[in-house]
C-alpha atoms as a PDB file:
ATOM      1  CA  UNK A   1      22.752  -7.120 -20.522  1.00  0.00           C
ATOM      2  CA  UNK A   2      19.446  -9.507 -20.265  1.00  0.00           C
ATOM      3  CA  UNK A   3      16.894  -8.914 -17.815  1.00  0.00           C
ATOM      4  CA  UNK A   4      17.393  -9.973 -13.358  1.00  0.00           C
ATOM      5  CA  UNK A   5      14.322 -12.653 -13.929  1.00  0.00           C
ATOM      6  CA  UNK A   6      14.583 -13.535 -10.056  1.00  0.00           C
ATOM      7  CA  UNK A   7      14.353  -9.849  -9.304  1.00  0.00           C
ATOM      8  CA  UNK A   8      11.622  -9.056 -11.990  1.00  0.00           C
ATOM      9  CA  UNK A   9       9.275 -11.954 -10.467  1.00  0.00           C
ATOM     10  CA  UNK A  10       9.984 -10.834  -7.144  1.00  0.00           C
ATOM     11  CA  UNK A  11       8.939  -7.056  -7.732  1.00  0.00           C
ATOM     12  CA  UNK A  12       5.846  -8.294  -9.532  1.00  0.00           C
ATOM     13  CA  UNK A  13       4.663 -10.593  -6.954  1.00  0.00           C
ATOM     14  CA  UNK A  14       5.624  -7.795  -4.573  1.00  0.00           C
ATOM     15  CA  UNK A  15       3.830  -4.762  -6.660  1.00  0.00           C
ATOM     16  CA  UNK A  16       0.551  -6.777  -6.905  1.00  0.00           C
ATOM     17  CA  UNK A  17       0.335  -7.497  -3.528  1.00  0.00           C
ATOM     18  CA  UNK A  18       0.435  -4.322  -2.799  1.00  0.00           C
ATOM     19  CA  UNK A  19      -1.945  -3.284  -5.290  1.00  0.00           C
ATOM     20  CA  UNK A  20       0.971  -1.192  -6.867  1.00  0.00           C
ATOM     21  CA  UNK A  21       2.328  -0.666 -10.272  1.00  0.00           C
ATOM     22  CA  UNK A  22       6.197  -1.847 -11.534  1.00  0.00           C
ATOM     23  CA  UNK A  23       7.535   1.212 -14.045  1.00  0.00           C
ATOM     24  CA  UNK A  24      10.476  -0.345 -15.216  1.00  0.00           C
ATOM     25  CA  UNK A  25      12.781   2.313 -15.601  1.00  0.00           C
ATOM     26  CA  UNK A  26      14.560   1.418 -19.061  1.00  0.00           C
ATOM     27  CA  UNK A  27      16.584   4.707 -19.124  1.00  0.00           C
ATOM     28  CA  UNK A  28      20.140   4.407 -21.319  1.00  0.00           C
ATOM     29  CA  UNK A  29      19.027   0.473 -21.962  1.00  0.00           C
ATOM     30  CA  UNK A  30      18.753  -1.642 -25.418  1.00  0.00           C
ATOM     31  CA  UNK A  31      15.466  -2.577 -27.028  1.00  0.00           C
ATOM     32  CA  UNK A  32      16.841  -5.616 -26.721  1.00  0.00           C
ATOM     33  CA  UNK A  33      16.012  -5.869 -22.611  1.00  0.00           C
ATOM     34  CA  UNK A  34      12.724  -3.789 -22.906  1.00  0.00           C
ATOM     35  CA  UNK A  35      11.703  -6.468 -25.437  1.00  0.00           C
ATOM     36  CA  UNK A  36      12.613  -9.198 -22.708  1.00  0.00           C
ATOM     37  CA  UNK A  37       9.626  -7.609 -20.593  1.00  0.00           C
ATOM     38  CA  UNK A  38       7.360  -7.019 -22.613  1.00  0.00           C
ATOM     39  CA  UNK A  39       6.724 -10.500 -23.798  1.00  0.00           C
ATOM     40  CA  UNK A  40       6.128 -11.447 -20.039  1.00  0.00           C
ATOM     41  CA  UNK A  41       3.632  -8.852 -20.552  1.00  0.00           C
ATOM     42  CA  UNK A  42       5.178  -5.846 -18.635  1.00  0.00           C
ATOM     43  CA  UNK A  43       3.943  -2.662 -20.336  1.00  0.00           C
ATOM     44  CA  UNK A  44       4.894   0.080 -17.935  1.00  0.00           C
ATOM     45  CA  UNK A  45       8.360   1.904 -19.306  1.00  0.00           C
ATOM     46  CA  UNK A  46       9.969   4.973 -17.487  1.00  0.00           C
ATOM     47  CA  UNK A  47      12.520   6.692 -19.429  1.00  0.00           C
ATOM     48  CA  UNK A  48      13.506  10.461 -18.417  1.00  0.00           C
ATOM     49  CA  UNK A  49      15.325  12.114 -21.673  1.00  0.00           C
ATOM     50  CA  UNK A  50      12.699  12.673 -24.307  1.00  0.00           C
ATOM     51  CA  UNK A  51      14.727  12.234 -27.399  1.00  0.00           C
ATOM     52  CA  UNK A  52      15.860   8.584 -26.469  1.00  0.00           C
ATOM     53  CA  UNK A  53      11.947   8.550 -25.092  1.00  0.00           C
ATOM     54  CA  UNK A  54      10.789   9.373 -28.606  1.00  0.00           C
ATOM     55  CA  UNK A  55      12.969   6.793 -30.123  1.00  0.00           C
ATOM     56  CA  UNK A  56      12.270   3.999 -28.558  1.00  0.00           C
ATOM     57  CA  UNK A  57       8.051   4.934 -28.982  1.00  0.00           C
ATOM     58  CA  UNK A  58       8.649   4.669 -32.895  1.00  0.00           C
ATOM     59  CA  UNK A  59      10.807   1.457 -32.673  1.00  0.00           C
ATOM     60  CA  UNK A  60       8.840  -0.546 -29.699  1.00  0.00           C
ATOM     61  CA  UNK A  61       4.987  -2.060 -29.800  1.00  0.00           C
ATOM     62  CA  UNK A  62       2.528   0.950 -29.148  1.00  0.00           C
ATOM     63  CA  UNK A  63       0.529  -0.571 -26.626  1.00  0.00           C
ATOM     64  CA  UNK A  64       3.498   0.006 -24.113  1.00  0.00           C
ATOM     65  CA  UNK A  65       2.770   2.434 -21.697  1.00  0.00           C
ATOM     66  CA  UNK A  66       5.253   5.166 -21.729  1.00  0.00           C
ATOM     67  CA  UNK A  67       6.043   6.999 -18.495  1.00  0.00           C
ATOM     68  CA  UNK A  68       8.865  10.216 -18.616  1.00  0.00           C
ATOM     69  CA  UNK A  69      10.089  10.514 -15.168  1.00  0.00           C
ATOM     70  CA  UNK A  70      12.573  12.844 -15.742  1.00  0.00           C
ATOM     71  CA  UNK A  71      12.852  16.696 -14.932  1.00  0.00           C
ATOM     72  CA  UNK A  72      10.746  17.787 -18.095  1.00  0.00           C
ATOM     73  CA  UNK A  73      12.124  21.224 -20.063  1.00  0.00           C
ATOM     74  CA  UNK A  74       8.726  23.112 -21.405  1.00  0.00           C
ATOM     75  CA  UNK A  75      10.237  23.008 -24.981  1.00  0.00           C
ATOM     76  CA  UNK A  76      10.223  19.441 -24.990  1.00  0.00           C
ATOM     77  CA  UNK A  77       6.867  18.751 -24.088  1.00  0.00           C
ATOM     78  CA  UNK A  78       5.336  18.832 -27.630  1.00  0.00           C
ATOM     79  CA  UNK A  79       7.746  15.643 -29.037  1.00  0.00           C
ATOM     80  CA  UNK A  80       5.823  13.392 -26.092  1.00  0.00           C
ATOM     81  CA  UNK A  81       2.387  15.022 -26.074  1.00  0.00           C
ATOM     82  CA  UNK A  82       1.069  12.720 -28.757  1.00  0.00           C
ATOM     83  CA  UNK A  83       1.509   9.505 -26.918  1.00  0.00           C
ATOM     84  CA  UNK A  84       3.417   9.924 -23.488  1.00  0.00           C
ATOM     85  CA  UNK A  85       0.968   7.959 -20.699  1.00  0.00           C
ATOM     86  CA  UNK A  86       1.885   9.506 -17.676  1.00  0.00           C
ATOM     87  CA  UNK A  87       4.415  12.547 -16.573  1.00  0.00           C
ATOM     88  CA  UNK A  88       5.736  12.145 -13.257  1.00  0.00           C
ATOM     89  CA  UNK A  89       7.371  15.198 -12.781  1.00  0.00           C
ATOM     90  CA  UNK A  90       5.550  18.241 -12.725  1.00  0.00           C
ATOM     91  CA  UNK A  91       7.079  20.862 -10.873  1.00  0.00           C
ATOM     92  CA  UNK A  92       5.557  24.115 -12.073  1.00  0.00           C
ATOM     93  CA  UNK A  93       2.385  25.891 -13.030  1.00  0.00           C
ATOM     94  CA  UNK A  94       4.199  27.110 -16.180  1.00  0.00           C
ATOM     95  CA  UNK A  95       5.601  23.414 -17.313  1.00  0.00           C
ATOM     96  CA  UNK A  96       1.695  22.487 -16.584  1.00  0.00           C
ATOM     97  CA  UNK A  97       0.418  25.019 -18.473  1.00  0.00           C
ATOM     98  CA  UNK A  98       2.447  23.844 -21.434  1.00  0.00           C
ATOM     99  CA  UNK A  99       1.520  20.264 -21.545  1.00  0.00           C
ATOM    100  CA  UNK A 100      -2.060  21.328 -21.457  1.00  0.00           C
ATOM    101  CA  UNK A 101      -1.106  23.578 -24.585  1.00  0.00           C
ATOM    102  CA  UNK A 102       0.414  20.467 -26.550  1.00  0.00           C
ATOM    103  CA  UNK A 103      -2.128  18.325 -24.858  1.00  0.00           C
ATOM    104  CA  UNK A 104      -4.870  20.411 -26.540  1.00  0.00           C
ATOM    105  CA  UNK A 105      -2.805  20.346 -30.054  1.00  0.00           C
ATOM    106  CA  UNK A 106      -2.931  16.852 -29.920  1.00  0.00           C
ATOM    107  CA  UNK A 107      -6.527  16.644 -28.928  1.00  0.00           C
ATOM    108  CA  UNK A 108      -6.229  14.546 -26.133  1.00  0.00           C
ATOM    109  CA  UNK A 109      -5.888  14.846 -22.070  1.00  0.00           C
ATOM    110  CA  UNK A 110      -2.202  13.940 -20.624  1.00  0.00           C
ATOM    111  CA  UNK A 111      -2.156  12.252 -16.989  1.00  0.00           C
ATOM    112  CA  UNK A 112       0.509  14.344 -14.632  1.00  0.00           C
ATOM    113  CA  UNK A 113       1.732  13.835 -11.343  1.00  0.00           C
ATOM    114  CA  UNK A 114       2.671  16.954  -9.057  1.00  0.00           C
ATOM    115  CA  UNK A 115       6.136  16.603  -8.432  1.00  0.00           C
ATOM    116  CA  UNK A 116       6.992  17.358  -3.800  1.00  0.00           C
ATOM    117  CA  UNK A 117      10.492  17.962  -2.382  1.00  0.00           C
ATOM    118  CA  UNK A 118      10.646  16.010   0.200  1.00  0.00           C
ATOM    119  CA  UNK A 119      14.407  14.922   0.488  1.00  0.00           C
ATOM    120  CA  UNK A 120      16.639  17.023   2.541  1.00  0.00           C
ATOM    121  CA  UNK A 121      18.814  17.412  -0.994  1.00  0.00           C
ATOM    122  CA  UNK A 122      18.705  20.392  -2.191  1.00  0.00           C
ATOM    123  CA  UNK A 123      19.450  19.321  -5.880  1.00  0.00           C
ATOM    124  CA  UNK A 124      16.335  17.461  -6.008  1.00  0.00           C
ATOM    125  CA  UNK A 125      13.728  19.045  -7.872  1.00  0.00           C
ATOM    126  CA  UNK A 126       9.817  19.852  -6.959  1.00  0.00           C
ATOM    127  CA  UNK A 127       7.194  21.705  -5.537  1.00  0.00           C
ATOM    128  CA  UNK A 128       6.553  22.021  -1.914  1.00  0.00           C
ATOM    129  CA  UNK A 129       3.602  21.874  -0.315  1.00  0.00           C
ATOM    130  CA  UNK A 130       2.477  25.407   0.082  1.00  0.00           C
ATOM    131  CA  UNK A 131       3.786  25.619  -3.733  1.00  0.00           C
ATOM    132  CA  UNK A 132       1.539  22.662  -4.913  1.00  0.00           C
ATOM    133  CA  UNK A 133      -1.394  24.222  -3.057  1.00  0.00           C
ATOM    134  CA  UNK A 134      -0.609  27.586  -4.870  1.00  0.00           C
ATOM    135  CA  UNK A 135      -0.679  25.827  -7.878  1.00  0.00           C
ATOM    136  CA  UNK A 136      -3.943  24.502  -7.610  1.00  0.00           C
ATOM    137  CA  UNK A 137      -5.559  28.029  -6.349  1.00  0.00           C
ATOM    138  CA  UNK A 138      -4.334  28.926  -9.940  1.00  0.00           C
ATOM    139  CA  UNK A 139      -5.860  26.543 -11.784  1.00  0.00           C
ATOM    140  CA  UNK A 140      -9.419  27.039 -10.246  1.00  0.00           C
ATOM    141  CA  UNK A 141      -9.091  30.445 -11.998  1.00  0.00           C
ATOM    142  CA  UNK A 142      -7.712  29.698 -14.757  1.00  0.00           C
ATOM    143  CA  UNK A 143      -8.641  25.938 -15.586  1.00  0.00           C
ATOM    144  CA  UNK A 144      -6.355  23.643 -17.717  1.00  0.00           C
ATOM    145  CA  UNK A 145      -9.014  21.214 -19.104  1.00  0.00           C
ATOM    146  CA  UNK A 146      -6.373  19.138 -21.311  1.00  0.00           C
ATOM    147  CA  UNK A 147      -4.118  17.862 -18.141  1.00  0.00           C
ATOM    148  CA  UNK A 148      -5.701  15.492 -15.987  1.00  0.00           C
ATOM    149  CA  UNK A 149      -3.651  15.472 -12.281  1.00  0.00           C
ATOM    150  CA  UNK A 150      -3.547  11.895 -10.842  1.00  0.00           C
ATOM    151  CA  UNK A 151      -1.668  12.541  -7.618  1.00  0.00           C
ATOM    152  CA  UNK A 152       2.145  13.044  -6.444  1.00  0.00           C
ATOM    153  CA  UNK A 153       5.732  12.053  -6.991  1.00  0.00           C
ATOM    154  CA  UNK A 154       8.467  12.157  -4.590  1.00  0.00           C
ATOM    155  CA  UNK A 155      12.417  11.241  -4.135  1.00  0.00           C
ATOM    156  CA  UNK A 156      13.638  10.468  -0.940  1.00  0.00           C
ATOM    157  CA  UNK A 157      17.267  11.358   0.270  1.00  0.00           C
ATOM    158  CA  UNK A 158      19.821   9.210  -0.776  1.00  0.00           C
ATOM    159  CA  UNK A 159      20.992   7.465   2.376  1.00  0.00           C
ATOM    160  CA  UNK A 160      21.463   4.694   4.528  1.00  0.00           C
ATOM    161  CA  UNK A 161      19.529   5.970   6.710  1.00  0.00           C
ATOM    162  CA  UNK A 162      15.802   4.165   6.413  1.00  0.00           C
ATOM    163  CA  UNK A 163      13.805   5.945   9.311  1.00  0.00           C
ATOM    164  CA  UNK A 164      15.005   9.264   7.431  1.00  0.00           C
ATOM    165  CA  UNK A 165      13.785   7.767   3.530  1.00  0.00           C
ATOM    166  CA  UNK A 166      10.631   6.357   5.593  1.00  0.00           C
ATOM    167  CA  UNK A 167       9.650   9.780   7.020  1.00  0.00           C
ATOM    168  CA  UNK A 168      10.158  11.550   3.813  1.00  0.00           C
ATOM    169  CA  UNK A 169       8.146   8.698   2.154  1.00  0.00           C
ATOM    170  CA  UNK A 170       5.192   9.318   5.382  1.00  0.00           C
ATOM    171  CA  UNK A 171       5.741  13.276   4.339  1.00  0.00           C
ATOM    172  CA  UNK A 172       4.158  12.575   0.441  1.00  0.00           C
ATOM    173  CA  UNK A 173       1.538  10.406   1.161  1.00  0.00           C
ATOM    174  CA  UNK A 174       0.381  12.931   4.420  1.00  0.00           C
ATOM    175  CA  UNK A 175       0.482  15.401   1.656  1.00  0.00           C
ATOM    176  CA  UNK A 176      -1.026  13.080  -1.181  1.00  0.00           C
ATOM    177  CA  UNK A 177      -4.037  13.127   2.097  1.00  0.00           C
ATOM    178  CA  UNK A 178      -4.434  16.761   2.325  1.00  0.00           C
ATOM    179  CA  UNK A 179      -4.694  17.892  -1.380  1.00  0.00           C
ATOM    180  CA  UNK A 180      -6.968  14.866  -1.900  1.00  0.00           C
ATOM    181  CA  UNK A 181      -9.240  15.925   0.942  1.00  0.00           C
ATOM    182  CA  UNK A 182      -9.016  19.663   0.003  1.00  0.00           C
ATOM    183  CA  UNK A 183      -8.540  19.251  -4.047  1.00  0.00           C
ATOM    184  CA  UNK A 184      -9.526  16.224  -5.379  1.00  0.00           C
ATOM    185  CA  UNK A 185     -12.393  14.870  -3.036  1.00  0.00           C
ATOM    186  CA  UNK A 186     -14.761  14.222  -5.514  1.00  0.00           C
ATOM    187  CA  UNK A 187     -12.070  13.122  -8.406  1.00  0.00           C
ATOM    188  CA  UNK A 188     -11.331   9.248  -8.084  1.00  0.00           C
ATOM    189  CA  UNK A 189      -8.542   9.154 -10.426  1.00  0.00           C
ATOM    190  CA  UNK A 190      -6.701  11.255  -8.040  1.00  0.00           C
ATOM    191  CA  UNK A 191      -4.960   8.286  -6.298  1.00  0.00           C
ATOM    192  CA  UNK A 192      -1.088   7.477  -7.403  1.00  0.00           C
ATOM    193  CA  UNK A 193       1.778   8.279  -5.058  1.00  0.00           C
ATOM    194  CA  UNK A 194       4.578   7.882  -7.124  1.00  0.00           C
ATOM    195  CA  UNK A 195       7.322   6.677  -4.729  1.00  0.00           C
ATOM    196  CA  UNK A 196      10.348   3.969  -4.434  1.00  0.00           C
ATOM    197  CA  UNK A 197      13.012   2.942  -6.302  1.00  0.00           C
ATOM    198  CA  UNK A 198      15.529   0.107  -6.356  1.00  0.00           C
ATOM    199  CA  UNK A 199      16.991   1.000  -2.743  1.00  0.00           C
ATOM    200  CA  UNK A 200      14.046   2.110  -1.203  1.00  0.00           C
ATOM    201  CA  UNK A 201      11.134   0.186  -2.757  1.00  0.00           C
ATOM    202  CA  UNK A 202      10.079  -1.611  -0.047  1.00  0.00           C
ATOM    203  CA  UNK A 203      10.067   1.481   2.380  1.00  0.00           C
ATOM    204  CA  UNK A 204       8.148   3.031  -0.037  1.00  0.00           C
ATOM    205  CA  UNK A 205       5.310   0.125  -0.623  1.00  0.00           C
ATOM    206  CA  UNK A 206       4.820   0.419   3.479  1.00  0.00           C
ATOM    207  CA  UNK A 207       4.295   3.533   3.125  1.00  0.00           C
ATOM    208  CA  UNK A 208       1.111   3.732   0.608  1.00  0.00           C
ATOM    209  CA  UNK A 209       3.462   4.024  -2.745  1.00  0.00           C
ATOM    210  CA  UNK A 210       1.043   3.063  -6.077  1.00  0.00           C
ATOM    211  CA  UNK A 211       4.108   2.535  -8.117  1.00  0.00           C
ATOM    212  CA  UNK A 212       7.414   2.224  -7.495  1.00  0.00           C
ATOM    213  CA  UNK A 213      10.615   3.176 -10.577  1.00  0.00           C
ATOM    214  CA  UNK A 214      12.907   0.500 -10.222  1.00  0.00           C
ATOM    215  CA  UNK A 215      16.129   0.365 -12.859  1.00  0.00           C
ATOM    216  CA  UNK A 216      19.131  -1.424 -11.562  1.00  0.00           C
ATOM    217  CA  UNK A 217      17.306  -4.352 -10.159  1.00  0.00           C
ATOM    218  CA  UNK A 218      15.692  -5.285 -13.650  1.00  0.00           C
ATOM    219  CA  UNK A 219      18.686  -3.973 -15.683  1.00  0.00           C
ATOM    220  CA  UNK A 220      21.381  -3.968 -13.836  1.00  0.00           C
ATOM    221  CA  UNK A 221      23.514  -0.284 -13.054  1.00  0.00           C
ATOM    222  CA  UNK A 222      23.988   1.976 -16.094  1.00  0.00           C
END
């Protein structure tokens, strides 16, 4: 299936003027359609299984920035440490310690996003907020110098209901506030909230998101 152009122009124009990033989330799609971005100049790929991650890396241009969004097993991490540009999904001090491990064998720092709960779904993965803070308490003793944490990620609940996905949203980014004010104060690269997909994007702009995963939209549904 070839690319929504009308929707891919509208989330650009809509990502930029919110001063946001598109990660087009090319998941279970040909290189075909990723292609079809990328020479309108769209670099940011999400992809969330790391064996059809790998793949595409050796068969696509290497200046595409590849973002795994996925709930990340700590045996996997050392196939996307050489080259992965940003995990979104980090939901444990032992999954962090491990990408700083395969960070370190690949001699290089890996950007990683602390994954919240903050859907009323149970299924959904993540830390919450007294867990993130826990986390961090950890790492000032024991200091992982080869992950570098850029800020949060968060799903919402899958619903209909938008004042529910737009409090949940309000919930990361209050959080996003307090670990930046307690954590990160003096660490300007602590800024994305990772937020919004292709039902909830625009809930999710309102509500401070710095990128937004949309799929379905660009790609149409899997």
């Amino acid at each position: 299936m070839a690319i929504a152009q009308d929707a891919y122009d509208r989330l650009r124009s809509v990502t930029e003027s919110a001063n946001a990033r598109l990660i087009a989330v090319s998941k279970t799609k040909p290189i075909a359609d990723i292609m079809a971005l990328y020479e309108q100049g769209h670099r940011d790929f999400g992809e969330n299984r790391v064996t059809e991650l790998v793949d595409k890396y050796e068969a696509l241009p290497k200046d595409i920035n590849w973002h795994f969004i996925g709930h990340l097993q700590r045996n996997k991490v050392k196939y996307i440490a050489p080259f992965v540009h940003l995990i979104h999904a980090v939901d444990s001090l032992r999954l962090l310690r491990e990408i700083n491990k395969q960070a370190a064998n690949n001699e290089r720092s890996i950007p990683v996003l602390l994954q919240l709960h903050i859907a009323e779904e149970e299924s959904k993965y993540g830390l919450t907020n007294a867990g993130a803070n826990d986390l961090l308490t950890a790492m000032r003793s024991d200091p992982l110098p080869s992950v570098s944490i850029r800020g949060v990620m968060g799903m919402a609940t899958y619903t209909d209901d938008e004042e529910q996905v737009r409090g949940e949203f309000r919930r990361l980014r209050t959080i996003f506030d307090q670990l930046k004010t307690q954590s990160f104060n003096d660490q300007p690269e602590f800024r994305e909230i990772s937020m919004g997909m292709s039902g909830d994007y625009p809930i999710a702009l309102d509500e401070g998101s710095t990128m937004i995963r949309v799929g379905s939209m660009l790609f149409g549904e899997r």
